[in-house]
Protein backbone atom coordinates (compact mmCIF):
# COMPACT_ATOMS: atom_id res chain seq x y z
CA UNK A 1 -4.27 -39.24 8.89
CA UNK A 2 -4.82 -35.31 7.94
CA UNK A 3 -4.30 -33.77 4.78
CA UNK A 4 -0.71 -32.34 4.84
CA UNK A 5 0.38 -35.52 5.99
CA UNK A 6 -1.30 -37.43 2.89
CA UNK A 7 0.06 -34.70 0.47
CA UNK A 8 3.32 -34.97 2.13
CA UNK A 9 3.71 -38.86 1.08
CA UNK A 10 3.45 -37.76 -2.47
CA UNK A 11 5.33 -34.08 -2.91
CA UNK A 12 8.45 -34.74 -0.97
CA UNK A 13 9.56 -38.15 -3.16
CA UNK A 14 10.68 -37.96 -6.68
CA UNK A 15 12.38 -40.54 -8.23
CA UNK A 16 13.04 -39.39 -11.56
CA UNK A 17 16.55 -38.35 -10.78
CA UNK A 18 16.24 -35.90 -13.88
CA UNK A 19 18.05 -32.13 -13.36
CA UNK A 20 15.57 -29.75 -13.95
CA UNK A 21 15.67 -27.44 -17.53
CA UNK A 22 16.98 -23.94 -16.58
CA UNK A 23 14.62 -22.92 -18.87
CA UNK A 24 11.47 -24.37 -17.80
CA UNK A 25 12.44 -23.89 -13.66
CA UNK A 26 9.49 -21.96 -12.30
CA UNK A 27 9.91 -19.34 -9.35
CA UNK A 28 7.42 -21.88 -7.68
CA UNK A 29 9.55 -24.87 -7.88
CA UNK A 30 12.65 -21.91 -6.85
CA UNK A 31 11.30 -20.67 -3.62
CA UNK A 32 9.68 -23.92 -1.74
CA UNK A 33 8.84 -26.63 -4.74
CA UNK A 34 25.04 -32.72 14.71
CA UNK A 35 26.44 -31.61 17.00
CA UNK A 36 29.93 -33.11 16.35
CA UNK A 37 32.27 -30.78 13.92
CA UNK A 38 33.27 -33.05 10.75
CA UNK A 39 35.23 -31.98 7.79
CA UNK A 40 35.65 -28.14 6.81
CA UNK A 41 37.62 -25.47 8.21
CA UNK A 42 35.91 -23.63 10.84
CA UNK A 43 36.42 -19.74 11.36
CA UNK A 44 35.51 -18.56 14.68
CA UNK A 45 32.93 -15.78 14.37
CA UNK A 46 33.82 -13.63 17.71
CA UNK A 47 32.10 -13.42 21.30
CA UNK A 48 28.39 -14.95 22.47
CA UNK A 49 26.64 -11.73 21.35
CA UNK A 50 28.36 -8.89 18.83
CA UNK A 51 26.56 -5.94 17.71
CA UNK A 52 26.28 -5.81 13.90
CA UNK A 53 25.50 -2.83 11.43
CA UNK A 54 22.05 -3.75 10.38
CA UNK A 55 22.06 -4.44 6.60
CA UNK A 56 19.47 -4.13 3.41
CA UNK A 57 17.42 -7.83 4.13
CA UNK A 58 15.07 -6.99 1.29
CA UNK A 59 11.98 -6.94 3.62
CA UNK A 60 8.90 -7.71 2.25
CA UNK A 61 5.94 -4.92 3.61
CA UNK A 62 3.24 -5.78 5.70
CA UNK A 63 4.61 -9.62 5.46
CA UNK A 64 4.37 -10.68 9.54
CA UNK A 65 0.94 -8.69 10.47
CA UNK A 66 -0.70 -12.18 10.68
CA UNK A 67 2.57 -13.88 12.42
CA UNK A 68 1.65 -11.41 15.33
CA UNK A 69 -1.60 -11.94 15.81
CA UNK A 70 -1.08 -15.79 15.32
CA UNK A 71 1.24 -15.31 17.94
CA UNK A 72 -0.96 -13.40 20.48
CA UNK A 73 -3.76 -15.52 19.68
CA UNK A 74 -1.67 -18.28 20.85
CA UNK A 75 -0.99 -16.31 24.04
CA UNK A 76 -4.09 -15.99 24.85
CA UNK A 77 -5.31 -19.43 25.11
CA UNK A 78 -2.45 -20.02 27.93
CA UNK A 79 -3.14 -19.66 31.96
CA UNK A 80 -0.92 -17.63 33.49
CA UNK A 81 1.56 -20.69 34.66
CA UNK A 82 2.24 -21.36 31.29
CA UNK A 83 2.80 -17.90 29.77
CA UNK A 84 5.21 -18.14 32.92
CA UNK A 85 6.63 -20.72 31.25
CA UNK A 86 6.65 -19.81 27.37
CA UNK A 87 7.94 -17.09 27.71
CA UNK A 88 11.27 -15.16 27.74
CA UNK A 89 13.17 -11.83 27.40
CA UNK A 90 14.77 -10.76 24.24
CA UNK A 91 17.80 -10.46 25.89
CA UNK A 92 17.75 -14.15 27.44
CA UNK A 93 20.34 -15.15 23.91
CA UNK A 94 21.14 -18.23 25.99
CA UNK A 95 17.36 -19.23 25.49
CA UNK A 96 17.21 -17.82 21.69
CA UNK A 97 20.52 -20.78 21.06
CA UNK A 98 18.82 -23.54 23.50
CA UNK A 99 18.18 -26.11 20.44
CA UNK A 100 19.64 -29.31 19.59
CA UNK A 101 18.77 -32.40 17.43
CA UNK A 102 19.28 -34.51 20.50
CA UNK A 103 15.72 -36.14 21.71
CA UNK A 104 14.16 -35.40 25.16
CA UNK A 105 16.44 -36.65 27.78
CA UNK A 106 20.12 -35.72 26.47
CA UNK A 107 19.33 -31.83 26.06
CA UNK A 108 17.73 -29.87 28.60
CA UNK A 109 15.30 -27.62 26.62
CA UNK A 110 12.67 -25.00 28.46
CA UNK A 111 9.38 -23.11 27.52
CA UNK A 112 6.52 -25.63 26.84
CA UNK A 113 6.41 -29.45 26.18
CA UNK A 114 3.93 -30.25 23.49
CA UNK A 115 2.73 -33.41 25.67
CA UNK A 116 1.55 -31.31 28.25
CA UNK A 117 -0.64 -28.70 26.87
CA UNK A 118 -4.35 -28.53 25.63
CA UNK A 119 -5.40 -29.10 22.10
CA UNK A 120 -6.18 -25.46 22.11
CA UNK A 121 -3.02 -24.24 22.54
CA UNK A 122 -1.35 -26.99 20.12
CA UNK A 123 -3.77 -25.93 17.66
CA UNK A 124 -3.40 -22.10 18.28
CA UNK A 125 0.79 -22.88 18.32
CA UNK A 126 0.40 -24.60 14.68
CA UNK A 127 -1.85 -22.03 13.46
CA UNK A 128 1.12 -19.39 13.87
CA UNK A 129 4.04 -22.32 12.41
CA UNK A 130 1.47 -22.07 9.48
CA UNK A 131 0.96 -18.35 8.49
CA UNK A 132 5.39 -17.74 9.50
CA UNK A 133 5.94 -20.90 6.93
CA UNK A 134 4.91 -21.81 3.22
CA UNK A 135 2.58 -24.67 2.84
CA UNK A 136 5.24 -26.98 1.40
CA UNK A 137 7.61 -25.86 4.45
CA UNK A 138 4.81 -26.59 7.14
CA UNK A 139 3.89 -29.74 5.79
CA UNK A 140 7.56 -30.78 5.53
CA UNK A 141 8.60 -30.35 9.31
CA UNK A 142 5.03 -31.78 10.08
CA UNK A 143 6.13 -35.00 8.25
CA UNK A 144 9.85 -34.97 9.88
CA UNK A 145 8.29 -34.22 13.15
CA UNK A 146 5.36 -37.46 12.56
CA UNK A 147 8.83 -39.53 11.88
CA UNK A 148 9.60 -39.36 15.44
CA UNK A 149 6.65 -41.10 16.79
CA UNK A 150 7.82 -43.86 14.87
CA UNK A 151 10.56 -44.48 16.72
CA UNK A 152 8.37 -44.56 19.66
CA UNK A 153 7.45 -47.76 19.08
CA UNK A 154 5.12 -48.07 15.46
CA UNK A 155 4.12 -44.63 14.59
CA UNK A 156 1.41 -44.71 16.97
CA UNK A 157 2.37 -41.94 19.36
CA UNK A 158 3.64 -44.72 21.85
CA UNK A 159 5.30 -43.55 24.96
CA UNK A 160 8.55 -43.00 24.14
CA UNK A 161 10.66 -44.90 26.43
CA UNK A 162 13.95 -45.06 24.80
CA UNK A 163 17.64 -46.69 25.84
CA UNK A 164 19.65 -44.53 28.12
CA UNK A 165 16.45 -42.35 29.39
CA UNK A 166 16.08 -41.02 25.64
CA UNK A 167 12.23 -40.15 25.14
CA UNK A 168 11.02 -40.27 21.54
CA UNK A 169 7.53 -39.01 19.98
CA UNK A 170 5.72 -35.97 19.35
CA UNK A 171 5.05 -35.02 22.57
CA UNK A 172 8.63 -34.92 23.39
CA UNK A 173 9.01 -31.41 21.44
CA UNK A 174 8.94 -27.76 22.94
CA UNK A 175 7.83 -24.39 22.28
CA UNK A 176 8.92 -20.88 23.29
CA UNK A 177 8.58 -17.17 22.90
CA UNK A 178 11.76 -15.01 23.25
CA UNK A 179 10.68 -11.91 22.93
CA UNK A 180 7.04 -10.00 23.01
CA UNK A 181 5.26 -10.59 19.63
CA UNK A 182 5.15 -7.14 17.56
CA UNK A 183 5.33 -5.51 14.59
CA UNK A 184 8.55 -3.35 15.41
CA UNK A 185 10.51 -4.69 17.90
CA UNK A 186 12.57 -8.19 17.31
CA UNK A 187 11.40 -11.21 18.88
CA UNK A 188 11.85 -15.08 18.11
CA UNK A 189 9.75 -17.79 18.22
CA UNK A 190 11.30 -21.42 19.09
CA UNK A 191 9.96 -25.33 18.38
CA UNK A 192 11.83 -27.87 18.17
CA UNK A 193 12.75 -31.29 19.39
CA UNK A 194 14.69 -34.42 18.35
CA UNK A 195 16.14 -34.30 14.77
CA UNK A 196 14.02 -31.00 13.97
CA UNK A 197 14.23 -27.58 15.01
CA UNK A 198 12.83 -24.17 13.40
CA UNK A 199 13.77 -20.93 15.13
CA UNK A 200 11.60 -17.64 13.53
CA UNK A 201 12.78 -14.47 14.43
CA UNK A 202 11.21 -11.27 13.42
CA UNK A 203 11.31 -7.76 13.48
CA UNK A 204 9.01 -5.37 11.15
CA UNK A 205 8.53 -6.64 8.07
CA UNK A 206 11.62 -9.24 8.02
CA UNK A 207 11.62 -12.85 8.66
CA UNK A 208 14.29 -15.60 9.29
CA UNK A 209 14.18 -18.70 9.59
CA UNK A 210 18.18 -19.37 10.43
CA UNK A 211 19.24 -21.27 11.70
CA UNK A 212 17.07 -24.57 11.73
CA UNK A 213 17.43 -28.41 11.98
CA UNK A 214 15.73 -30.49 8.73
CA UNK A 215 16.69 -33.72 9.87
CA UNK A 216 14.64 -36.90 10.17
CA UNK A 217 14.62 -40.86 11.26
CA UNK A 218 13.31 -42.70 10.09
CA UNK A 219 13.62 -41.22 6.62
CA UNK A 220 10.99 -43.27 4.85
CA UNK A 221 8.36 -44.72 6.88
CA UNK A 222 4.44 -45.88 5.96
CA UNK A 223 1.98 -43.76 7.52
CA UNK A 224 -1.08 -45.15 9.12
CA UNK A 225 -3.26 -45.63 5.92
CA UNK A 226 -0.03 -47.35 4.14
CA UNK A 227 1.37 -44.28 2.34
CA UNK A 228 5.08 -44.14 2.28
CA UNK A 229 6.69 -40.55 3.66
CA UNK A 230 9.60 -39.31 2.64
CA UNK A 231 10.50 -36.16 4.31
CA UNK A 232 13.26 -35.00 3.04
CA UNK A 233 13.00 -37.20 -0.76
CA UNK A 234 12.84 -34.74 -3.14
CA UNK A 235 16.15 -33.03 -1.36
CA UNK A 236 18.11 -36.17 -1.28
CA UNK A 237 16.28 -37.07 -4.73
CA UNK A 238 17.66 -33.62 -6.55
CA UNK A 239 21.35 -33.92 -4.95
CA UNK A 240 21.97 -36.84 -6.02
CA UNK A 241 20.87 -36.08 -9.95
CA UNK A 242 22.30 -32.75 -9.26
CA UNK A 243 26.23 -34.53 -8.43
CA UNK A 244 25.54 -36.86 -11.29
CA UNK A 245 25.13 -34.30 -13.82
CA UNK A 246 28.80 -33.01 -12.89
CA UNK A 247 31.84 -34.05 -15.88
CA UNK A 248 35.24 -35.89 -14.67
CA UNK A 249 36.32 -32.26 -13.90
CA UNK A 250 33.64 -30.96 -11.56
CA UNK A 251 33.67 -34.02 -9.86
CA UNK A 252 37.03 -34.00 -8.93
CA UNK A 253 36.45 -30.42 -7.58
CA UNK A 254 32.89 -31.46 -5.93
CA UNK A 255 34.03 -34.65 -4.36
CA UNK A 256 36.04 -34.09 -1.02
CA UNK A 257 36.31 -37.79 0.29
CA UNK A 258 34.86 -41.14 -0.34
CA UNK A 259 33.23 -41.53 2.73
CA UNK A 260 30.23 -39.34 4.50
CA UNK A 261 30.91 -36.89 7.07
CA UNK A 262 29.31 -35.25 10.12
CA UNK A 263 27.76 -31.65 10.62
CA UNK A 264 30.22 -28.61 10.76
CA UNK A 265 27.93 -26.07 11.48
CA UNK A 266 25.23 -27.89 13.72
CA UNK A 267 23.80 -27.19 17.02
CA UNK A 268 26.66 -25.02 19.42
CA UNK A 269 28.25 -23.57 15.99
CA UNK A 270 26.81 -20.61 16.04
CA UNK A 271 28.72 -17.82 15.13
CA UNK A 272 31.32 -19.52 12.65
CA UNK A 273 32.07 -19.48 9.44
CA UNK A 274 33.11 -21.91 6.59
CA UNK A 275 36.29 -21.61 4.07
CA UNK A 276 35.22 -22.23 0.49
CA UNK A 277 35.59 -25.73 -0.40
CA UNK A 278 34.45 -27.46 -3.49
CA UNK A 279 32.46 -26.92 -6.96
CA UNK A 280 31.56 -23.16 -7.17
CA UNK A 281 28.52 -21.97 -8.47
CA UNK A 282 30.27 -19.75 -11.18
CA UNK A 283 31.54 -23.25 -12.37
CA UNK A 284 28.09 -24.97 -12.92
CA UNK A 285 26.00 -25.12 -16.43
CA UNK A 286 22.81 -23.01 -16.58
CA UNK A 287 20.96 -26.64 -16.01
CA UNK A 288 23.13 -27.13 -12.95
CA UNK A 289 22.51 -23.67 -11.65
CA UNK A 290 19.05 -24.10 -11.57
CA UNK A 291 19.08 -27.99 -9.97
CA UNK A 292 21.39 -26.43 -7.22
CA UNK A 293 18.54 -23.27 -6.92
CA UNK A 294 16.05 -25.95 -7.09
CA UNK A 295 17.58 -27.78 -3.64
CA UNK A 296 18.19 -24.28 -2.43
CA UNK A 297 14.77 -23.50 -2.68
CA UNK A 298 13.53 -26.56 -0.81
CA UNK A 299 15.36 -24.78 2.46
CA UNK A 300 14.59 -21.22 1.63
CA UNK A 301 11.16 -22.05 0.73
CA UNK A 302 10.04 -23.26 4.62
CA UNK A 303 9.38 -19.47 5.14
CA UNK A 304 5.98 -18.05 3.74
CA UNK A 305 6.18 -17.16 -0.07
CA UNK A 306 6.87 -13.63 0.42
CA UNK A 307 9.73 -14.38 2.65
CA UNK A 308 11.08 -16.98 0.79
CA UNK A 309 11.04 -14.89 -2.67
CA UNK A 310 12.90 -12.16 -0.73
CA UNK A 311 15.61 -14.54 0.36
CA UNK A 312 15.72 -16.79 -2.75
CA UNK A 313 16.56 -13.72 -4.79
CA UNK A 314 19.45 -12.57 -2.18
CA UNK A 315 20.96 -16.38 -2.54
CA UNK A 316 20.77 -16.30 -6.23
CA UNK A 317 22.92 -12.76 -6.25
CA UNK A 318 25.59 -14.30 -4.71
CA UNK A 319 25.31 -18.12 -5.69
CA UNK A 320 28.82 -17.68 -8.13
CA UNK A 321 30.49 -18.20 -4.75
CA UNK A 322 28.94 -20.69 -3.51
CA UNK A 323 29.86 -24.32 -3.32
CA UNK A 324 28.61 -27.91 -3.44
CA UNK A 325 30.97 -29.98 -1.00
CA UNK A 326 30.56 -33.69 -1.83
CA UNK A 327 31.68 -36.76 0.27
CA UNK A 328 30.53 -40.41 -0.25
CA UNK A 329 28.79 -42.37 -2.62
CA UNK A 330 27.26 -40.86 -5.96
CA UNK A 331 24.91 -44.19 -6.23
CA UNK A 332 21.67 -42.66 -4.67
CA UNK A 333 21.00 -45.22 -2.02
CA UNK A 334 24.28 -45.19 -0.69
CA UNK A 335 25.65 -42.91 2.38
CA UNK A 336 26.45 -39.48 1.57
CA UNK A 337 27.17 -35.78 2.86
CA UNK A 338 26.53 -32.38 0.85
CA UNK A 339 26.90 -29.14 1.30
CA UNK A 340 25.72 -25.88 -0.79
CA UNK A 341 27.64 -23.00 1.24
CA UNK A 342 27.92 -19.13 0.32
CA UNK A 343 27.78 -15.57 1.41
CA UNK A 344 23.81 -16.08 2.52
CA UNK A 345 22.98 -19.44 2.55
CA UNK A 346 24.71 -22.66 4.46
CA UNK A 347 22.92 -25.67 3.36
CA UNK A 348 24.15 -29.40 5.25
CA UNK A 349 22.39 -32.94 4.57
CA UNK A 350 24.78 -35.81 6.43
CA UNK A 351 23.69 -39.35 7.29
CA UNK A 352 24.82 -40.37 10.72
CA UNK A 353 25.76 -44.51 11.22
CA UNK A 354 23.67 -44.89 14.46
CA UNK A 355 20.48 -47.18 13.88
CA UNK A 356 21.03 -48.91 11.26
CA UNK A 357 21.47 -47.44 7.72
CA UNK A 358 22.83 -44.58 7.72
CA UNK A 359 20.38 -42.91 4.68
CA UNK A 360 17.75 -43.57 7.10
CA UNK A 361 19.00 -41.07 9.69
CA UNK A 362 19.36 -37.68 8.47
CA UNK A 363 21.10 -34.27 10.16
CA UNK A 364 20.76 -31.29 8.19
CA UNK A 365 21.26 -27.89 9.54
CA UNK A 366 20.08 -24.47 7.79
CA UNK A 367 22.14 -21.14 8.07
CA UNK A 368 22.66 -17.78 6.81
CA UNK A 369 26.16 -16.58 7.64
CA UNK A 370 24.74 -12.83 7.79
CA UNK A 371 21.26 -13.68 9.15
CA UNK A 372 21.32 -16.10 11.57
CA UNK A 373 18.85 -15.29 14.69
CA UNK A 374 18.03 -11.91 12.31
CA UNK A 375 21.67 -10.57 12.97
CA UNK A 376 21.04 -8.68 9.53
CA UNK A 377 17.93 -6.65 10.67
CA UNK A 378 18.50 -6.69 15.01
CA UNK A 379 21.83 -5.81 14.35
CA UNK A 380 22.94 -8.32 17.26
CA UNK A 381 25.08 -11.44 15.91
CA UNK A 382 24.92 -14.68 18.03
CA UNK A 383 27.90 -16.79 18.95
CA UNK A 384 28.67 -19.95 20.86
């Protein structure tokens, strides 16, 4: 077992269900410390691909130098057949959208198949994940991504033979390039497979990482040397105190339904828009602010800390309209859906039924209503 993994077991589960003091929340702990519509209105957002008036992202200078050169570094290890293969114009949007939580063998995807290239290139390809994402954030979709090989058969990297011609395992994820790496123009990089998916595009010195899957099954699982992973723990530890915390009053304005509910915004939604529904952030207590910043920061945070910083401060300008959306059980343990939805930031965590217990099979789906795909610094707005 490497490092991350190891540090991974211990960093992403907390169990002391405590809200964090809005006076002692650090900007550390701030930045980084579906596809089935469920319950929310849905607002269609216009055609496949709208022009937009490029808007004030807060860029951060001289932030993606080394994302470039991670990324041509990576080129340069390929033969010809598979730059071929990786790569694709910055006008292919079909391509740029071409991501679902799905595993290998119910979603076509293209570009490269991890299985089938050199330890080179997979260790040039996670060299440039690691300089586009924080530590915290590259560790996290490392340990997500390690959770499908357990459903391979052990956690050994088995072969992935699955009911119905489903393929699980590491090797069943994919990489692309949409785009030609540079410091002006906009181009996207793309990896992603079953139950995760991050899509990084850039242009200058901006940075997004919306939208991405942060979903994961098993969600708790012993690694080879007996340590027990949990993903996404600290996010489902820190919504749960975070609901808790709420009075009789913000309850009954949090809590939509009894029961859990699907994605609304999850693979093929791209484009739309949420009404506001639920507990707004102008309603919470300064110590409930800064738990819901805190859980905000967990998503924001999988960007490098400049990045992250940039966009943390944009959420926190507009977080008086935005809403937690509750539905299920408040007993942590038990099945349950939230939201944390705004102007800048769309936030989803929903158990799904198949395989068992439902807590053990995560969805979760990151947006930015105004930055998906860039939209706020290309000026071009994606749509399904």
């Amino acid at each position: 077992m490497d490092s991350h993994q190891r540090k991974v077991s211990v960093m992403f589960t907390d169990q002391s269900n405590q809200l964090p003091s809005s006076s002692t929340l650090n900007r550390r702990q701030l930045i980084g410390s579906g596809a089935v519509l469920g319950a929310g209105a849905v607002v269609l957002g216009g055609s496949r691909l709208r022009l937009v008036a490029a808007q004030d992202s807060t860029p951060v200078a001289g932030s993606n130098v080394d994302i470039v050169t991670a990324a041509n570094d990576f080129l340069a290890t390929l033969s010809d057949d598979e730059k071929s293969a990786v790569l694709f114009d910055w006008t292919d949007s079909a391509q740029r959208q071409r991501w679902s939580n799905f595993p290998e063998g119910l979603f076509d995807r293209a570009g490269l198949m991890w299985g089938n290239i050199s330890e080179d290139v997979q260790n040039a390809w996670l060299n440039l994940m690691q300089v586009t994402m924080s530590e915290d954030g590259y560790d996290r979709v490392r340990a997500e991504w390690a959770a499908d090989d357990q459903l391979s058969g052990g956690g050994g990297g088995g072969q992935g033979g699955g009911p119905g011609g489903m393929n699980y395992g590491m090797q069943y994820y994919w990489i692309a390039i949409i785009g030609t790496p540079s410091e002006s123009d906009p181009w996207q990089w793309q990896w992603g497979g079953h139950h995760v998916t991050v899509n990084a595009t850039l242009m200058g010195d901006n940075l997004s990482l919306n939208p991405s899957f942060i979903g994961v099954q098993p969600a708790t699982y012993t690694d080879a040397d007996g340590n027990e992973v949990r993903p996404l723990g600290d996010i489902e530890d820190a919504a749960f105190a975070l609901v808790n915390s709420l009075d009789d009053d913000q309850k009954a304005t949090a809590i939509l339904g009894d029961t859990y509910v699907d994605l609304v915004l999850g693979p093929g939604q791209d484009g739309k828009v949420l009404q506001a529904e639920g507990l707004a952030g102008s309603a919470m207590t300064d110590d409930q602010r800064a738990a819901a910043l805190q859980i905000i920061g967990y998503y924001t945070g999988l960007a490098n800390d400049a990045a992250a910083a940039a966009y943390q401060a944009i959420v926190e300008e507009t977080f008086d309209d935005t809403y937690l959306a509750w539905y299920g059980s408040i007993t942590q343990g038990e099945a349950a859906y939230f939201r944390l939805a705004g102007p800048r930031i769309v936030i989803e965590y929903s158990p799904q039924s198949m395989g068992g217990n439902a807590m053990d099979h995560i969805h979760g789906i990151f947006r930015d209503p105004e930055n998906d795909y860039g939209a706020s610094f290309t000026g071009e707005a994606l749509s399904s």
